[in-house]
Protein backbone atom coordinates (compact mmCIF):
# COMPACT_ATOMS: atom_id res chain seq x y z
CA UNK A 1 0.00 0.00 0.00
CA UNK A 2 1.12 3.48 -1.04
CA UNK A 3 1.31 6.29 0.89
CA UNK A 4 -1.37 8.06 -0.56
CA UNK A 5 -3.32 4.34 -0.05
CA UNK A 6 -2.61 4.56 3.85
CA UNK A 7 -3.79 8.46 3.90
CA UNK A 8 -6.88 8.13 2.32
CA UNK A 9 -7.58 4.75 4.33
CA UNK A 10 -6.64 6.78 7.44
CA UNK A 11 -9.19 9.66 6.50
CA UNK A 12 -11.99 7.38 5.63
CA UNK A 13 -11.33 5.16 9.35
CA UNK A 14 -11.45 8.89 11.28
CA UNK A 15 -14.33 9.65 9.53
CA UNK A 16 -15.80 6.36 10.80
CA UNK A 17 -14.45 6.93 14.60
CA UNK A 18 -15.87 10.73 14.27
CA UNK A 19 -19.48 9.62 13.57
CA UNK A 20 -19.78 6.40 15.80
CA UNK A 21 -18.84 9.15 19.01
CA UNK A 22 -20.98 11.61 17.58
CA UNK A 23 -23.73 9.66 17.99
CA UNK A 24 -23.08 8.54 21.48
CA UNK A 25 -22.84 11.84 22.17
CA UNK A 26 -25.65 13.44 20.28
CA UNK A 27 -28.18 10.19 21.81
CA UNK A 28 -26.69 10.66 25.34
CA UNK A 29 -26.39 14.29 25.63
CA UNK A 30 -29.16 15.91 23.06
CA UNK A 31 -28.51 17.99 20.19
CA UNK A 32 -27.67 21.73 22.43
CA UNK A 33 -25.40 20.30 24.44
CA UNK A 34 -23.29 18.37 21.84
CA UNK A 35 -20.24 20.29 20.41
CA UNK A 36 -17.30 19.59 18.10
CA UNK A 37 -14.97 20.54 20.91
CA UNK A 38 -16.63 17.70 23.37
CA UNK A 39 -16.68 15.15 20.42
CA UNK A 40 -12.93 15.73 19.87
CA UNK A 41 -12.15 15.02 23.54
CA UNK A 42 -13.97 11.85 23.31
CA UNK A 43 -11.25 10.57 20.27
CA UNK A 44 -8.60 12.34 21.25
CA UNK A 45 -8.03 14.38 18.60
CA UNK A 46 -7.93 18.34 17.80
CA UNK A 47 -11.03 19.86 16.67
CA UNK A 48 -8.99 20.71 13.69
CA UNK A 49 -8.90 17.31 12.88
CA UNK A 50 -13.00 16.91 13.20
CA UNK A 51 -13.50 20.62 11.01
CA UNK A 52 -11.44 18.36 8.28
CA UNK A 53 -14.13 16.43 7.55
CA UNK A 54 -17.15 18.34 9.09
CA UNK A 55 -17.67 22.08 9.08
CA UNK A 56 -20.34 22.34 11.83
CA UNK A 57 -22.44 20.26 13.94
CA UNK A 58 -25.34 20.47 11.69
CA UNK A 59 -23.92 19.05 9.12
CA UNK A 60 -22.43 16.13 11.45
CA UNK A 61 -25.84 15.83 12.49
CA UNK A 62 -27.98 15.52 9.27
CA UNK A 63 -24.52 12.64 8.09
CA UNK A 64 -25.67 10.74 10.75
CA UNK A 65 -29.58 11.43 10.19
CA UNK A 66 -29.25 9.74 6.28
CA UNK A 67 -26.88 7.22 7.35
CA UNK A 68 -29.53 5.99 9.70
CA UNK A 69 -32.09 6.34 6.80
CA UNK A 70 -30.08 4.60 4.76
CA UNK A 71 -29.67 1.73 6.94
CA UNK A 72 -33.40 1.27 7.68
CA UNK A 73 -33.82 1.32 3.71
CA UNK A 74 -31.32 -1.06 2.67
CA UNK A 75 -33.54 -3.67 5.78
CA UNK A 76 -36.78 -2.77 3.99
CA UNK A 77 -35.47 -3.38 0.85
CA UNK A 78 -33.41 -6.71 1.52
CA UNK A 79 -37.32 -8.29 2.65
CA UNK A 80 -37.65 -9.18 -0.60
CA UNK A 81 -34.26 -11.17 -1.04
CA UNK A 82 -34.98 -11.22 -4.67
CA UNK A 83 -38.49 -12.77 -4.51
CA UNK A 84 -41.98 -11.71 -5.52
CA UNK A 85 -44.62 -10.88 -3.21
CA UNK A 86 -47.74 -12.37 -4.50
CA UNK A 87 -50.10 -10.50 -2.04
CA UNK A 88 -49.47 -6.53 -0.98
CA UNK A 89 -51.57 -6.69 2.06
CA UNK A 90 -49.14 -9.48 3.11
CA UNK A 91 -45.85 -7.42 1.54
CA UNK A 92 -46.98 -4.42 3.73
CA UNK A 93 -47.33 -6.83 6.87
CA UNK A 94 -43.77 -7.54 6.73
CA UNK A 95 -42.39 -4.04 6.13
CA UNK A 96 -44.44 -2.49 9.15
CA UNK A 97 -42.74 -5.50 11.10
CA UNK A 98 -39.20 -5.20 9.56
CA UNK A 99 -39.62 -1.16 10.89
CA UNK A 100 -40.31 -2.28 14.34
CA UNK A 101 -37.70 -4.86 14.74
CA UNK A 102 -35.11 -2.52 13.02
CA UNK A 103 -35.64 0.34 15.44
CA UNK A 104 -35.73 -2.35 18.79
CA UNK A 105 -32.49 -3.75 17.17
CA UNK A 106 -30.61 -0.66 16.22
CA UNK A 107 -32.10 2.17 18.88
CA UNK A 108 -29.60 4.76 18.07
CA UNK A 109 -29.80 4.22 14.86
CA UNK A 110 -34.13 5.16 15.20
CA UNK A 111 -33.14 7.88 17.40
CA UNK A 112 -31.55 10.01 14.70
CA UNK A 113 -33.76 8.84 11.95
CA UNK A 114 -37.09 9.83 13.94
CA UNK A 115 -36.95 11.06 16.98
CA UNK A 116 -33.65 13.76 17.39
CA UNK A 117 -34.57 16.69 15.95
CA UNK A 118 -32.41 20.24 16.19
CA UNK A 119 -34.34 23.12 17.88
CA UNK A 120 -35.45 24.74 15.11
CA UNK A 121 -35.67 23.16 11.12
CA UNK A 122 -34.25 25.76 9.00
CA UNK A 123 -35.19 23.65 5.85
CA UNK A 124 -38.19 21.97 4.40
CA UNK A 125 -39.06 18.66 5.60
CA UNK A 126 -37.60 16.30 3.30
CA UNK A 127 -39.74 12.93 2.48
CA UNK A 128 -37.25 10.27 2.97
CA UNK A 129 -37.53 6.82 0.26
CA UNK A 130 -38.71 4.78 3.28
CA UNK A 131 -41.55 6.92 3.37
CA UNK A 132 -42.18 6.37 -0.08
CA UNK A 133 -42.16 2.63 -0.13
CA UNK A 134 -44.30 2.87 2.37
CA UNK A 135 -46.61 5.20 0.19
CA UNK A 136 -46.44 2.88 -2.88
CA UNK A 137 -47.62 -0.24 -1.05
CA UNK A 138 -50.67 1.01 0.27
CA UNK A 139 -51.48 2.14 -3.26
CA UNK A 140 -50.55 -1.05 -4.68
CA UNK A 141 -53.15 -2.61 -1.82
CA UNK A 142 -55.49 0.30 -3.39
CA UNK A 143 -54.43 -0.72 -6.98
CA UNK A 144 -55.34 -4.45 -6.64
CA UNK A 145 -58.50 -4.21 -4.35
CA UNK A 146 -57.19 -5.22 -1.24
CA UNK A 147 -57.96 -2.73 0.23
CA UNK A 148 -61.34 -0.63 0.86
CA UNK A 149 -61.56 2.76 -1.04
CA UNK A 150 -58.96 5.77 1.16
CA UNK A 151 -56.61 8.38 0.61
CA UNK A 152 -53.10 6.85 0.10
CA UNK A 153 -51.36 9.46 1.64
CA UNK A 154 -53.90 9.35 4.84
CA UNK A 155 -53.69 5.46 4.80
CA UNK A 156 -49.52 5.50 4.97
CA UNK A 157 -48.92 8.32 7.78
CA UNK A 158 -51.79 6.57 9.38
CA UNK A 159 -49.51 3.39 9.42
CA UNK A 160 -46.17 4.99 9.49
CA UNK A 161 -47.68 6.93 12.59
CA UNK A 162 -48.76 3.89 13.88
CA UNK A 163 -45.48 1.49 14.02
CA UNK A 164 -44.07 4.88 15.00
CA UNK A 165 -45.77 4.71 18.01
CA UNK A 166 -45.08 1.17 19.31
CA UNK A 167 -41.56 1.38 18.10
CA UNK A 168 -40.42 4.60 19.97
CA UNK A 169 -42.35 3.73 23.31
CA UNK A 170 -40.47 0.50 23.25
CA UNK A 171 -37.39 2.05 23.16
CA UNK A 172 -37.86 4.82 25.32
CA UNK A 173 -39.92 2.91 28.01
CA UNK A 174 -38.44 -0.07 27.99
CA UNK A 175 -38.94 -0.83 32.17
CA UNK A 176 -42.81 -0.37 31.21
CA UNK A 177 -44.57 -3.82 31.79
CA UNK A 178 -45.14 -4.53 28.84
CA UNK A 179 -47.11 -7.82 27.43
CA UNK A 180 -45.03 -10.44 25.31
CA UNK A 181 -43.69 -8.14 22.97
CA UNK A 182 -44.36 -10.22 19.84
CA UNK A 183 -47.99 -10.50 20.48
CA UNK A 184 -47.81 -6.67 21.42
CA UNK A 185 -46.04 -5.81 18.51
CA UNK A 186 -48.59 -8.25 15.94
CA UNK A 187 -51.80 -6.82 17.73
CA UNK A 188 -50.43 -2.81 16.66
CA UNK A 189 -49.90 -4.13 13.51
CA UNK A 190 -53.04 -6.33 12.51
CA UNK A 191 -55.40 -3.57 14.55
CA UNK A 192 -53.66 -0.59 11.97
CA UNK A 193 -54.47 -2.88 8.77
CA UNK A 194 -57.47 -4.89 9.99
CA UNK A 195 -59.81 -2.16 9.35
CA UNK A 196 -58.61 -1.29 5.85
CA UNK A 197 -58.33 -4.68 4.23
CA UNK A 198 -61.37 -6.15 1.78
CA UNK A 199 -62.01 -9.83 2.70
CA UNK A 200 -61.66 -11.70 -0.44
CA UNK A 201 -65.36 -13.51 0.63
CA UNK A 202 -66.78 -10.07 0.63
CA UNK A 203 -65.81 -9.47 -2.74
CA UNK A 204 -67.21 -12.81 -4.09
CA UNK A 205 -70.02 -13.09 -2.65
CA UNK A 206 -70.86 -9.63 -4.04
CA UNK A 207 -70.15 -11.11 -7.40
CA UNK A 208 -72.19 -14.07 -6.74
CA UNK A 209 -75.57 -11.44 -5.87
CA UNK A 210 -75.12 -9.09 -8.52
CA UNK A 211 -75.07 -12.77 -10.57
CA UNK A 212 -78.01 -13.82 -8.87
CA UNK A 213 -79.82 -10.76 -10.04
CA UNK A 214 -78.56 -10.13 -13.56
CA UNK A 215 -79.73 -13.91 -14.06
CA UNK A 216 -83.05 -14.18 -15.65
């Protein structure tokens, strides 16, 4: 290895050290009393060293915010391990658990994707693609009639607002006495789709009366 090899190696493994003690930090300590001073004590290095490859805390901050968005993608997408879901209602089933059991596994990681938030935002809200995966299944659920007539958009912050919920109480409240947190975590679940799925039976035997009458 080179010497510019072992310098670019040595920026990208700093990098790496910078964020995993930012986090600590920023989950430990909150986003006003985290500083690029305090995170450079933590590594032992000069807050030059940190300003190389971070100008501000903000924009440590929002690194760490898509990283953790990025990670909760690349689970949601890796359900399908290259298969096809023959039934949407089922596909969205998995991906509201898949959020769930990402956030109880990786609770820093949930923090900064959801529930860290600076002060004051000083840009738009930005829809994030996990969002939108979200927003295309319940429109595929629309799209093939499994699901009774609603507004997509309603349906998936309805859901996302819902797994939300259970996710983010779990983590926070964890010394709560909870019930078996499978059967806890399937009730939230079947209770937010329950109510918007068409039962195939309903469907037929529709069929089979407006047969019934159409018949002469």
């Amino acid at each position: 290895m080179n010497a510019t090899s072992r310098r670019r190696e040595h920026k990208q493994e700093l990098r790496r050290v910078i964020l995993d003690a930012a986090r600590e930090i920023f989950v430990r300590e909150g986003y006003e009393s985290f500083s690029m001073r305090k995170l450079a004590k933590k590594i032992e290095y000069s807050p030059g060293s940190v300003y190389l490859h971070f100008k501000n805390k903000e924009e440590l901050f929002e690194c760490l915010v898509e990283e953790s968005f990025a990670r909760l993608l690349k689970t949601l997408l890796g359900l399908r391990n290259g298969k096809k879901w023959q039934d949407p209602v089922e596909e969205l089933k998995k991906g509201l658990l898949a959020y769930i059991d990402f956030g109880l596994r990786n609770p820093n990681d949930y923090r900064f994707a959801f529930m860290l938030r600076p002060p004051v935002e000083k840009r738009p809200y930005k829809v994030h693609r996990t969002f939108e995966a979200l927003r295309n299944i319940v429109r595929r659920c629309l799209q093939e009639k499994r699901f009774r007539a609603v507004d997509v958009e309603t349906t998936a912050q309805t859901l996302w607002a819902s797994v939300h919920g259970i996710t983010s109480l779990l983590i926070q409240r964890p010394a709560f006495p909870w019930v078996s947190r499978k059967k806890l975590i399937a009730q939230v679940i079947d209770t937010a789709i329950g109510s918007l799925v068409v039962a195939p039976s309903t469907t037929a035997q529709a069929g089979e009366h407006h047969a019934s009458i159409s018949s002469p």
